[in-house]
Protein backbone atom coordinates (compact mmCIF):
# COMPACT_ATOMS: atom_id res chain seq x y z
CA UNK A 1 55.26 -119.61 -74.06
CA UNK A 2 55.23 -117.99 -77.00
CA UNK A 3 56.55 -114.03 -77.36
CA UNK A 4 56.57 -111.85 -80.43
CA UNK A 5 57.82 -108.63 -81.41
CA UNK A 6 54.90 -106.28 -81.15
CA UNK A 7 55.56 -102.97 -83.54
CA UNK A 8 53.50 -101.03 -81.40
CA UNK A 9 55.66 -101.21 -78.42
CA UNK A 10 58.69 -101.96 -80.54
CA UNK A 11 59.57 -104.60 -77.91
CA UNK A 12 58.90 -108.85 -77.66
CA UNK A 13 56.22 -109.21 -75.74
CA UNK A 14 54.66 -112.37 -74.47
CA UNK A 15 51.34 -113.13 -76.65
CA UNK A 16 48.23 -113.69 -74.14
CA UNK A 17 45.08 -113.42 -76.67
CA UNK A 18 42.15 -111.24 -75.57
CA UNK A 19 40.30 -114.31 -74.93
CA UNK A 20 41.93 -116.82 -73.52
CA UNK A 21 42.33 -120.32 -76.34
CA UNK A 22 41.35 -117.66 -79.12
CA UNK A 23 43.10 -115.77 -81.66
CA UNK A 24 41.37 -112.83 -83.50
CA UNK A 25 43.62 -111.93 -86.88
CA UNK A 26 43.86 -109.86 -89.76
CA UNK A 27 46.53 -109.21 -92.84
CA UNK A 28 46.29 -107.11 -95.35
CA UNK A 29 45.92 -109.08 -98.43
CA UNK A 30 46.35 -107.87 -102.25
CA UNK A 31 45.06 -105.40 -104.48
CA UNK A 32 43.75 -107.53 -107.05
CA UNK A 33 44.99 -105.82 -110.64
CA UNK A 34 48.17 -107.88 -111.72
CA UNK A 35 49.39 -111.38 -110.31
CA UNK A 36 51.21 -112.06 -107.42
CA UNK A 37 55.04 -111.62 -107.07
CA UNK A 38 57.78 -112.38 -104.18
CA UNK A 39 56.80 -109.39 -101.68
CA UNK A 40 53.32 -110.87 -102.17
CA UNK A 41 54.77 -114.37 -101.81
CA UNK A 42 56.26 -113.98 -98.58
CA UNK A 43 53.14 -112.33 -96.76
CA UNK A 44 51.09 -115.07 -97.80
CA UNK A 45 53.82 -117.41 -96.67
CA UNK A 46 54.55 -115.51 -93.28
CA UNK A 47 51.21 -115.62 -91.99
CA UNK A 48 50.26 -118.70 -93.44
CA UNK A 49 53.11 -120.30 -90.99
CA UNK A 50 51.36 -117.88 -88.17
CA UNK A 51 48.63 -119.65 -88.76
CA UNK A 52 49.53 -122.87 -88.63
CA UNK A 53 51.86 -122.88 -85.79
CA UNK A 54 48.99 -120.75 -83.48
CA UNK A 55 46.72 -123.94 -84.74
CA UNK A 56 49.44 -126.57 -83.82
CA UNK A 57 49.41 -124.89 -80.48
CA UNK A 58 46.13 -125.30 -79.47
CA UNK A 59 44.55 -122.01 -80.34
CA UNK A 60 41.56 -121.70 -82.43
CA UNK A 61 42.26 -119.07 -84.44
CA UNK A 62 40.07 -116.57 -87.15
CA UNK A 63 41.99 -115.83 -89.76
CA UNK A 64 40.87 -112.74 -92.30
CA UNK A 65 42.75 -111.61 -95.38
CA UNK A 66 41.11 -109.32 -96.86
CA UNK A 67 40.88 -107.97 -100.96
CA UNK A 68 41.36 -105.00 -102.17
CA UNK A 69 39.37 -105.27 -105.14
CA UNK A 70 38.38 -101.27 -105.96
CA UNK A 71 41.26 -98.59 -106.44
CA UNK A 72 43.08 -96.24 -108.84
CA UNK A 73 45.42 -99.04 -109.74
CA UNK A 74 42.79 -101.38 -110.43
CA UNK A 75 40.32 -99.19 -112.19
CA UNK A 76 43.26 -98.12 -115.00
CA UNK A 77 44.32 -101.61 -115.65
CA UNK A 78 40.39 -102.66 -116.74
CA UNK A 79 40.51 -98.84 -118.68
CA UNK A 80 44.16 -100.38 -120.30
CA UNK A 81 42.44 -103.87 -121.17
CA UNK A 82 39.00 -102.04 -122.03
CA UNK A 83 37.48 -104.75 -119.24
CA UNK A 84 34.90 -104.37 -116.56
CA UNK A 85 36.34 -103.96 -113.30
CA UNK A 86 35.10 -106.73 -112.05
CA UNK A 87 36.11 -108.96 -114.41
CA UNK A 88 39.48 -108.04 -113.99
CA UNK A 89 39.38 -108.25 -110.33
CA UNK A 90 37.88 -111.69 -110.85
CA UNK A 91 40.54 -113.15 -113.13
CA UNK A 92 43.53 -111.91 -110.36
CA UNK A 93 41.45 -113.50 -107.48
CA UNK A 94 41.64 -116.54 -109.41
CA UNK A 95 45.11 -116.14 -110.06
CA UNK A 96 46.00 -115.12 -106.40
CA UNK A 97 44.15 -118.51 -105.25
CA UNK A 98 46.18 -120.67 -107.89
CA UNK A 99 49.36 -119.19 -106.65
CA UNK A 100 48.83 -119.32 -102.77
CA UNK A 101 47.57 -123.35 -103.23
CA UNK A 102 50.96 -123.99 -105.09
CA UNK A 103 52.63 -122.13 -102.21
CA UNK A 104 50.75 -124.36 -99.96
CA UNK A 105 49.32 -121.23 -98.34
CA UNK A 106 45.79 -122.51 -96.56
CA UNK A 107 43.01 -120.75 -97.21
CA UNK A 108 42.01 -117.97 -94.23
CA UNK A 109 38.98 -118.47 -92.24
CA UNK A 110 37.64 -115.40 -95.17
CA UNK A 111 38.74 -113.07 -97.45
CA UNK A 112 36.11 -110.44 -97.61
CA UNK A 113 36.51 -107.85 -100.33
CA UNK A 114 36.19 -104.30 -100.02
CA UNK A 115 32.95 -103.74 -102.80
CA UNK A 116 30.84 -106.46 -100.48
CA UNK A 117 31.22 -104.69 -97.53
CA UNK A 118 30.13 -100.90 -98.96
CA UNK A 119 27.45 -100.68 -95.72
CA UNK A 120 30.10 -100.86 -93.22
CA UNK A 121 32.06 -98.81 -94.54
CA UNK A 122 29.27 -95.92 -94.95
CA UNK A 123 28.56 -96.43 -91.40
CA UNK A 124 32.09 -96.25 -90.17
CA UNK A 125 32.77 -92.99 -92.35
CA UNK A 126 29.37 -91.24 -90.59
CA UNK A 127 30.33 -92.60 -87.42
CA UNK A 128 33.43 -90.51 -87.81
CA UNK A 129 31.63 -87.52 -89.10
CA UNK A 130 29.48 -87.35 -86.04
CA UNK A 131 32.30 -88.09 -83.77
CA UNK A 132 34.50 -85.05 -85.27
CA UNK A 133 36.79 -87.03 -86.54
CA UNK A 134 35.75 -86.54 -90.46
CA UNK A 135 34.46 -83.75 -92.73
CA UNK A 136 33.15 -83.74 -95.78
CA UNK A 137 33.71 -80.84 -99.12
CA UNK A 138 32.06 -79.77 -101.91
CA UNK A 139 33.27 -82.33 -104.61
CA UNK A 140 31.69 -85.65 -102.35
CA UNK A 141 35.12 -86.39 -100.61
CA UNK A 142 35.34 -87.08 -97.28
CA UNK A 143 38.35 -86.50 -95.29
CA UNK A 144 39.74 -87.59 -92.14
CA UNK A 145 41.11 -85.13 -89.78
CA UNK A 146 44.19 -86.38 -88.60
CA UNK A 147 45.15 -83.43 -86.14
CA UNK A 148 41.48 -84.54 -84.11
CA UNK A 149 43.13 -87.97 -83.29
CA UNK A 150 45.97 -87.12 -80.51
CA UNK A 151 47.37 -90.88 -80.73
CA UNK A 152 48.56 -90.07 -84.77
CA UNK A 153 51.46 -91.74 -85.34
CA UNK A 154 51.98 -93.83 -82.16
CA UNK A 155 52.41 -97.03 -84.44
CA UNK A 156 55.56 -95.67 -86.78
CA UNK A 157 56.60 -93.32 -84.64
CA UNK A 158 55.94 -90.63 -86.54
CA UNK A 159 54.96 -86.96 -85.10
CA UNK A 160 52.35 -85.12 -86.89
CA UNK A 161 54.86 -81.71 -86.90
CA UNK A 162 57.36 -83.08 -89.21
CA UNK A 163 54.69 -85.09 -90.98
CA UNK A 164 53.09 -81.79 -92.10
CA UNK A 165 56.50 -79.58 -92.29
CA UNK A 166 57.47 -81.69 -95.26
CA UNK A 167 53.98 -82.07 -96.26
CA UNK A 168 52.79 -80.61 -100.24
CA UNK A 169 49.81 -78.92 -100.61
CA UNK A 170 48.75 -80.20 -104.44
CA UNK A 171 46.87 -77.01 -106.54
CA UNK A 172 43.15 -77.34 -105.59
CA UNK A 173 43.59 -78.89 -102.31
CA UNK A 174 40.33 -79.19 -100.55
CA UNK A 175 41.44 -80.69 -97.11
CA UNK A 176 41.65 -78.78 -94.19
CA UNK A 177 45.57 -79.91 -93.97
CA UNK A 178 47.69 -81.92 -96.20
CA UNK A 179 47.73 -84.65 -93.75
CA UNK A 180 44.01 -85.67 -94.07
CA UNK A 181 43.66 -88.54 -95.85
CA UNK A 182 40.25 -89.48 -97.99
CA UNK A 183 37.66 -91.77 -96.63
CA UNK A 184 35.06 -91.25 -99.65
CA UNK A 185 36.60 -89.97 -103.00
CA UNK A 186 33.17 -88.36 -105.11
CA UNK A 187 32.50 -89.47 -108.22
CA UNK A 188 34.78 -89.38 -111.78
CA UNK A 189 32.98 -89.71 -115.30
CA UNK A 190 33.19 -93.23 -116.31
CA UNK A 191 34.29 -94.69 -112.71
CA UNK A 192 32.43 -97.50 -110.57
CA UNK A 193 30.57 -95.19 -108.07
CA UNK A 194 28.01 -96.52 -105.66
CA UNK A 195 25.50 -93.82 -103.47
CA UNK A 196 26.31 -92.53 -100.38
CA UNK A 197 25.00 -89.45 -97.68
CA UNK A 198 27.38 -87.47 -99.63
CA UNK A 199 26.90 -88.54 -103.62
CA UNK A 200 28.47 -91.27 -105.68
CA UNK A 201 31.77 -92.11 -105.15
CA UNK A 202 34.04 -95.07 -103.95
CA UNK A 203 35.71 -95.90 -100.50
CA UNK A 204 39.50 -94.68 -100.10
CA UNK A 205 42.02 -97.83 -99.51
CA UNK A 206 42.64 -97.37 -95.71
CA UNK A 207 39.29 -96.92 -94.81
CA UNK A 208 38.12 -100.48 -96.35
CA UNK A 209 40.31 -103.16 -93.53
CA UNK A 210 38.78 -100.60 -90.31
CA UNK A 211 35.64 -101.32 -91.91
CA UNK A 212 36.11 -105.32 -92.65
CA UNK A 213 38.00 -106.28 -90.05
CA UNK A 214 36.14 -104.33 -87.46
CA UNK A 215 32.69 -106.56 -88.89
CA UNK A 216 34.93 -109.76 -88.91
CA UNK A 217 36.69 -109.64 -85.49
CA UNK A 218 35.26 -106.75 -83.72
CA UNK A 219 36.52 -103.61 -82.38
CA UNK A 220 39.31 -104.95 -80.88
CA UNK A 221 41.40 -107.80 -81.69
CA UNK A 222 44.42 -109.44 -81.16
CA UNK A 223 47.44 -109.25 -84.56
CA UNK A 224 47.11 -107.62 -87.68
CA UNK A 225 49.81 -108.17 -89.87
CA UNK A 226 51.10 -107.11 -93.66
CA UNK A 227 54.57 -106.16 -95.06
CA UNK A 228 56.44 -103.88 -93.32
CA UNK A 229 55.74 -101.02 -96.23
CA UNK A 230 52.23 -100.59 -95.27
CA UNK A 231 53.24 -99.66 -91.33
CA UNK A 232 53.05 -96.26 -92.77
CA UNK A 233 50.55 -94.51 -93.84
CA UNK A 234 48.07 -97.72 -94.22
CA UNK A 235 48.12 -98.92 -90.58
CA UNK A 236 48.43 -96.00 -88.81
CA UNK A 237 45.54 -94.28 -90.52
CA UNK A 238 43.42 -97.51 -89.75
CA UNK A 239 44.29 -97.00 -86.44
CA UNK A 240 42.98 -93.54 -86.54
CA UNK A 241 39.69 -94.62 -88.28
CA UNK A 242 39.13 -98.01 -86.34
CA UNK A 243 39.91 -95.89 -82.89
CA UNK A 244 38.03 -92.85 -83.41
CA UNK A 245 35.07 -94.30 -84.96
CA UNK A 246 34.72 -96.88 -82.07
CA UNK A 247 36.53 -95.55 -79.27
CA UNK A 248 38.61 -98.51 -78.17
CA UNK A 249 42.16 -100.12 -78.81
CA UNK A 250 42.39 -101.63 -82.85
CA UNK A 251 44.64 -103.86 -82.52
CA UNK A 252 46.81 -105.77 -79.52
CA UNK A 253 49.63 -107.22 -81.46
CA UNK A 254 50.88 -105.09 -84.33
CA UNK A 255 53.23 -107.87 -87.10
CA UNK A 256 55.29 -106.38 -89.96
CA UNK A 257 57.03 -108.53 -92.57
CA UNK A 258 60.82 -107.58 -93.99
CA UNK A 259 60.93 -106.31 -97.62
CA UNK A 260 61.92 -108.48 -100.30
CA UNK A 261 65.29 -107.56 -102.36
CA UNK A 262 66.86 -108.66 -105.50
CA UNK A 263 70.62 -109.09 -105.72
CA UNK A 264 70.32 -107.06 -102.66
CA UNK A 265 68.42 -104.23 -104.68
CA UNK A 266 65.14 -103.12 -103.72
CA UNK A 267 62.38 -105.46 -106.08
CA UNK A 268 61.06 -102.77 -108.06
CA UNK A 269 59.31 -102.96 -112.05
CA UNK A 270 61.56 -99.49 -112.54
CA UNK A 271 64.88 -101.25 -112.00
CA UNK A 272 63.75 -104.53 -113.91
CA UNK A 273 64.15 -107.00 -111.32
CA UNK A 274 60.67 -107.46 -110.86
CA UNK A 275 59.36 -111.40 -110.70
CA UNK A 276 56.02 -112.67 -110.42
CA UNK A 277 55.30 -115.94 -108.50
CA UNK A 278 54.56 -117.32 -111.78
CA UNK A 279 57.80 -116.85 -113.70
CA UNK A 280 60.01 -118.00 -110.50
CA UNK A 281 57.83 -121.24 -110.62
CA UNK A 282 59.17 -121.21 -114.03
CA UNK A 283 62.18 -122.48 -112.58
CA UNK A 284 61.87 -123.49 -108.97
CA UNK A 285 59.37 -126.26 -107.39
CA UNK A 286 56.25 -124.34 -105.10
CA UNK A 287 58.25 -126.12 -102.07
CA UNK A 288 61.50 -124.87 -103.15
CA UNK A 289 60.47 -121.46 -103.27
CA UNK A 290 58.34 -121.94 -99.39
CA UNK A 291 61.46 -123.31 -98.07
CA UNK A 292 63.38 -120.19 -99.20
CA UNK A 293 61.35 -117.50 -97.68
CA UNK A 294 61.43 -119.23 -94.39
CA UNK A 295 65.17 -119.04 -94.37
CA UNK A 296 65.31 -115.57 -92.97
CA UNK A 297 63.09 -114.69 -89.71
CA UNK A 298 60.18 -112.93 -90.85
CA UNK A 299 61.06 -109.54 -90.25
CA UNK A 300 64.42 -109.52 -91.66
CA UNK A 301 65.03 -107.97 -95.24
CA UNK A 302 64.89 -111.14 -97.69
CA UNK A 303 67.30 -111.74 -100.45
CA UNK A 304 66.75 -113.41 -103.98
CA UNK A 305 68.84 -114.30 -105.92
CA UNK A 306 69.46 -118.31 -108.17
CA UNK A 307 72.04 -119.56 -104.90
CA UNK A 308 69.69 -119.30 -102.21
CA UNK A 309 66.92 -120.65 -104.42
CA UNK A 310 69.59 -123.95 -105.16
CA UNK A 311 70.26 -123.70 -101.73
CA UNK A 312 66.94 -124.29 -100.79
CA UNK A 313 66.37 -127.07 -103.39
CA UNK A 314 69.41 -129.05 -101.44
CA UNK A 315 67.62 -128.76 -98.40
CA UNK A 316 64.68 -130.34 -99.18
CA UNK A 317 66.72 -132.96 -101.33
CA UNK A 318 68.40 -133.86 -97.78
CA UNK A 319 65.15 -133.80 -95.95
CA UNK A 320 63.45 -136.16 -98.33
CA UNK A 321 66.72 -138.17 -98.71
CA UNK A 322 66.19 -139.01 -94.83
CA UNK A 323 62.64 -139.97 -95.35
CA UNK A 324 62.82 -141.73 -98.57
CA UNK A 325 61.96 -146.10 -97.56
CA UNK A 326 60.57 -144.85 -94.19
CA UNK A 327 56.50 -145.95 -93.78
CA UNK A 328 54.50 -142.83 -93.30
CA UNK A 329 52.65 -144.29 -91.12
CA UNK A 330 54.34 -144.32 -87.93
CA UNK A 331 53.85 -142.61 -84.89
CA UNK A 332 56.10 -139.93 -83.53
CA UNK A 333 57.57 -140.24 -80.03
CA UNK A 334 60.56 -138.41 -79.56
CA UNK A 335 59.69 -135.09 -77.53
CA UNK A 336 63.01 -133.32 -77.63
CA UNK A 337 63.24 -132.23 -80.91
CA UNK A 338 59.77 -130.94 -80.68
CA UNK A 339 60.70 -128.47 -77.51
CA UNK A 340 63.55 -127.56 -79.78
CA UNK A 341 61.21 -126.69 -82.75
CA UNK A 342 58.78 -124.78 -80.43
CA UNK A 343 61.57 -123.04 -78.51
CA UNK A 344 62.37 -121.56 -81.95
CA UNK A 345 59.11 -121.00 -83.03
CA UNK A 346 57.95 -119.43 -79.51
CA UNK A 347 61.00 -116.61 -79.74
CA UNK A 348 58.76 -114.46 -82.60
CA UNK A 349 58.48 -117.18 -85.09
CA UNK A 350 62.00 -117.82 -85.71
CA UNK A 351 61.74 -119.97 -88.79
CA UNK A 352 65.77 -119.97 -89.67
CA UNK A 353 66.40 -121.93 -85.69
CA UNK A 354 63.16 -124.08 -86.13
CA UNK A 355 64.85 -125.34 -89.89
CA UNK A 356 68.24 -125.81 -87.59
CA UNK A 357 66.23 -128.25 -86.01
CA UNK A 358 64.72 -130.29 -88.69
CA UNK A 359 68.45 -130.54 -89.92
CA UNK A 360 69.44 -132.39 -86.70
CA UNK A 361 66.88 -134.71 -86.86
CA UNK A 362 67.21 -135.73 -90.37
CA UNK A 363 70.61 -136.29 -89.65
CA UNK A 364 69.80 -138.59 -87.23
CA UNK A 365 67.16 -140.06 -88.75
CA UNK A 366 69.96 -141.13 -91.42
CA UNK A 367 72.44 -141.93 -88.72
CA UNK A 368 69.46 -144.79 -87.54
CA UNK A 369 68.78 -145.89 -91.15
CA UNK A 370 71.40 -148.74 -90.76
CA UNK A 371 70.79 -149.92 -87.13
CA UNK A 372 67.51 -148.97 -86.05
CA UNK A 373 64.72 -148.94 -88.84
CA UNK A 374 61.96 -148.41 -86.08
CA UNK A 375 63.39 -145.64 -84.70
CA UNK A 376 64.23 -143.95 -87.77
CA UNK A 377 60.57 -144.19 -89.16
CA UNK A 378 59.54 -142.63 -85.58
CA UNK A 379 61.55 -139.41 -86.27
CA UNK A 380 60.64 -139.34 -89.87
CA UNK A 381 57.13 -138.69 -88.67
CA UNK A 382 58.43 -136.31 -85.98
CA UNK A 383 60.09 -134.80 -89.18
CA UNK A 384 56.70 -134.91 -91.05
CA UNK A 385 55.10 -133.61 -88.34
CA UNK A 386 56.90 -130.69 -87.07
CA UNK A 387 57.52 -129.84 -91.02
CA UNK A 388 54.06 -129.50 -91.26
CA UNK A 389 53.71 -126.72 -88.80
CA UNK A 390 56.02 -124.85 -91.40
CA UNK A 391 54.18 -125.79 -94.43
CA UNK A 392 56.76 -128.40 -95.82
CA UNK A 393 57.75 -131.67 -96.14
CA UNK A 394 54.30 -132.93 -96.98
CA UNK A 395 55.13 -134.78 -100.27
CA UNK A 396 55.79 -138.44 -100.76
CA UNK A 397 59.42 -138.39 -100.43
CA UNK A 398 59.95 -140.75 -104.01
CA UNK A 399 57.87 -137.88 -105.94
CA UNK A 400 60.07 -134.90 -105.00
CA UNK A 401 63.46 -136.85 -105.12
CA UNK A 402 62.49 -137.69 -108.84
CA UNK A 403 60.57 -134.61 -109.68
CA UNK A 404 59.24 -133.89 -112.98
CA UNK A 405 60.09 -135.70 -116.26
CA UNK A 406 61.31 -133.43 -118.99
CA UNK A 407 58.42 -132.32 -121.56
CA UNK A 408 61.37 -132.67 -124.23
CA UNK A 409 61.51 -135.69 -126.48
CA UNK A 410 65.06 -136.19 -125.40
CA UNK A 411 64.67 -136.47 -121.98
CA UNK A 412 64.25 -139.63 -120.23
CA UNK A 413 61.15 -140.54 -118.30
CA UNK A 414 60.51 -142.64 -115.16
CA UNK A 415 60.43 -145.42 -116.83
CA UNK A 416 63.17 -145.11 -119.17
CA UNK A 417 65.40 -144.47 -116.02
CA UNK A 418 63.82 -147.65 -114.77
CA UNK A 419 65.37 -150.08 -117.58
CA UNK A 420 68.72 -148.28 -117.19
CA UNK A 421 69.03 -149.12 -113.59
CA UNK A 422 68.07 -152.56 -114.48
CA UNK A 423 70.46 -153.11 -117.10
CA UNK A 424 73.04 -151.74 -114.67
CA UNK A 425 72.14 -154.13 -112.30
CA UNK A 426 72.23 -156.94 -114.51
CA UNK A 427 75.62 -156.09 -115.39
CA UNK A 428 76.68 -155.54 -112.04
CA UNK A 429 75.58 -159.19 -111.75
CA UNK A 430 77.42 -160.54 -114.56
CA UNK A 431 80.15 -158.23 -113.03
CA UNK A 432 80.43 -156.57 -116.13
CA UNK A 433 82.18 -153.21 -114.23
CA UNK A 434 82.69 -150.79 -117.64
CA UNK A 435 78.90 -151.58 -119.04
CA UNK A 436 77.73 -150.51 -115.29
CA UNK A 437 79.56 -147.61 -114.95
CA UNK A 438 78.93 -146.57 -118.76
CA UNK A 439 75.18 -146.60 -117.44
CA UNK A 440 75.56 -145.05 -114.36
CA UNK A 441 77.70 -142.09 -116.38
CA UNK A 442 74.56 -141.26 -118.87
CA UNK A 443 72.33 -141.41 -116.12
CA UNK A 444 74.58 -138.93 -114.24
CA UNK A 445 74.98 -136.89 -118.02
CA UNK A 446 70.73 -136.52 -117.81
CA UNK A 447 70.58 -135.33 -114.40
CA UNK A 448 69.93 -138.40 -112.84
CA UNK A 449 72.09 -139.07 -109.53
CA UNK A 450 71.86 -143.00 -108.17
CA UNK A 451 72.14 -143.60 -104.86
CA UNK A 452 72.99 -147.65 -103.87
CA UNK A 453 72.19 -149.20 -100.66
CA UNK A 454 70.95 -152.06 -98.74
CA UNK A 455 67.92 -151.65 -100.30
CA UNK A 456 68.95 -151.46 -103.76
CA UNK A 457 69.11 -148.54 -106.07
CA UNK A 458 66.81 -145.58 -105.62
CA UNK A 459 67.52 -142.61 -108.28
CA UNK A 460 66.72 -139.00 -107.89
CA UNK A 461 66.60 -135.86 -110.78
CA UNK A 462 69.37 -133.70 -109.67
């Protein structure tokens, strides 16, 4: 059965939907101004395995990650680029999409974006006017009133005294206390502004996911998830909005990711170890880079650096090693690594113990390589299978071993490697030992590792 640590009781609980065979969720997706990097990366990643394995175990599951696609941060990149908003929004949507498909991230059940849904949003904000939980000023902002919702800060654990002694009060303030947070910002010169009770303006960040995800799932549903930086003030002021303006529990299951550090320094642009998705694909397959984030259990703090990135390239070499000449067509039969995996998987999606497992069964699956061909080709699908829950292990096993040919000139292509191996061959035949190991050395010199068995001579880019 599975169990999973629930931030809002700060304890594992066992997960029991709020309809039974269902699964209501919602992550907080990206603010759609720049492309994607790592802390990006591994939210997609996380919930994408969420995802999956809730779908492996029977549940049918809607999945909604929304976009941010109207902010400060958005609005001065298309002012830096002299673009429409929406353009620029547009072009990082597409960008987001072409990096979550390499990632093998699935597409949620839908991504709504905040400047489609500008009617809920209205209605949620007067809802919490009339309820008291929401005033509005002078200038066309609307505030929320944090001190009228007496359940503030039960999510980071937070108290709303210290909150407000270390509070500022910025020149001009119009709130009633420096903890209100906008709902509805009024209207700049030369800003995207659409109408409202209370003028033109736009929709303050937290107040867009109560809106969409209360229209996608309902009042109540059963995880919402993001990385753990948003716990506070983003999800605890959507639980304010969602809970005031409705009057029943937001969320069940509350899911945090770990933050991502470089070097074991905090990713930041200020410090320069800042990478986008893009330039780490630069260097490391999609896989590669999948397999890596699922090292560490998802809310653990996550490390990159180049070894754990090799690292991860070496596991998948293994993996596909053991299913390299197997037919991907059998059928999987052995149960007991498969209450292994979903032991691990069942204790809060512990990816690091469910990888533990796919190890032992390649291992075995080599171990039955020489005696038992059958069997072997059963647990490669059980391999196949139970890799797919994680999102890996989905490629033909001869296309990752031998990769990518170099663009360069120089380098040699498939079927350059081809002849070599042939010509090794033939001298092995003639038994001409020096010309076959002269072979096998420039081989080895452009990367490329031969492996000989009873099969003959398979190759692989190392």
């Amino acid at each position: 059965m599975l169990k999973l640590y629930n931030d809002l009781s700060n304890r594992k609980e066992t997960f029991q939907p709020l309809e039974a065979g269902k699964v209501r969720m919602y992550v907080c997706g990206m603010t759609v101004y720049d492309l994607c990097h790592l802390g990006h990366a591994r939210v997609m990643v996380v919930f994408d395995v969420v995802y999956r394995y809730l779908r492996a175990s029977g549940y049918e599951v809607n999945y909604i990650r929304n976009i941010t696609d109207i902010d400060d941060k958005i609005i001065n990149r298309a002012n830096e680029k002299g673009v429409h908003f929406a353009d620029l929004t547009k072009e990082f949507i597409q960008a987001m999409h072409q990096d979550a498909d390499a990632l093998g991230v699935l597409r949620p059940s839908d991504e709504p974006k905040a400047t489609e849904h500008m009617d809920e949003i209205l209605a949620m904000i007067t809802r919490l006017i009339d309820k008291g939980h929401a005033y509005a000023v002078e200038n066309g902002d609307v505030y929320y009133d944090v001190r009228s919702f007496s359940d503030y800060g039960k999510l980071s654990g937070k108290s709303i005294e210290d909150l407000r002694a270390g509070a500022r009060v910025e020149p001009g303030d119009v709130k009633r206390d420096p903890l209100d947070f906008a709902l509805w910002k009024g209207a700049k010169p030369d800003e995207p502004a659409w109408d409202s009770p209370w003028g033109r303006g736009r929709p303050g960040w937290h107040i867009e996911c109560s809106a969409m995800s209360t229209k996608a799932l309902g009042d109540s549903f059963d995880i919402h998830g993001g990385g753990a930086d948003l716990t506070f003030p983003h999800h605890e002021n959507e639980i304010a909005q969602s809970e005031g303006a409705t009057g029943h529990p937001f969320v069940k299951y509350w899911m945090h990711n770990g933050f991502v550090r470089i070097n074991d320094e905090k990713m930041s642009k200020s410090l320069g170890n800042f990478f986008t998705v893009r330039e780490i694909l630069e260097h490391y397959r999609a896989e590669e880079v999948r397999y890596f984030i699922l090292t560490s259990h998802y809310r653990s703090p996550l490390n990159y650096d180049t070894e754990h990135l090799d690292n991860a390239r070496a596991a998948l070499t293994r993996f596909y090693t053991a299913l390299r000449g197997l037919p991907e067509s059998a059928t999987a039969v052995d149960e007991s690594y498969v209450n292994r995996f979903r032991d691990a998987m069942d204790d809060d999606f512990n990816t690091p113990e469910a990888l533990a497992v796919l190890f032992d069964l390649a291992r075995e699956i080599n171990r039955l390589k020489e005696t038992d061909s059958k069997a072997a080709a059963s647990l490669a699908a059980q391999l196949r299978e139970l890799g797919g829950m994680l999102g890996i292990l989905q490629d033909d096993a001869e296309n990752y071993l031998r990769g990518t040919a170099p663009a360069d000139e120089d380098g040699l292509n498939d079927e350059a490697i081809e002849a070599m191996i042939q010509a090794r061959i033939d001298a092995r035949t003639e038994k001409n030992w020096g010309e076959a190991d002269r072979i096998r050395d420039d081989l080895q010199a452009a990367g490329i590792i031969l492996e000989d068995g009873p099969q003959g001579t398979s190759w692989r880019r190392g």
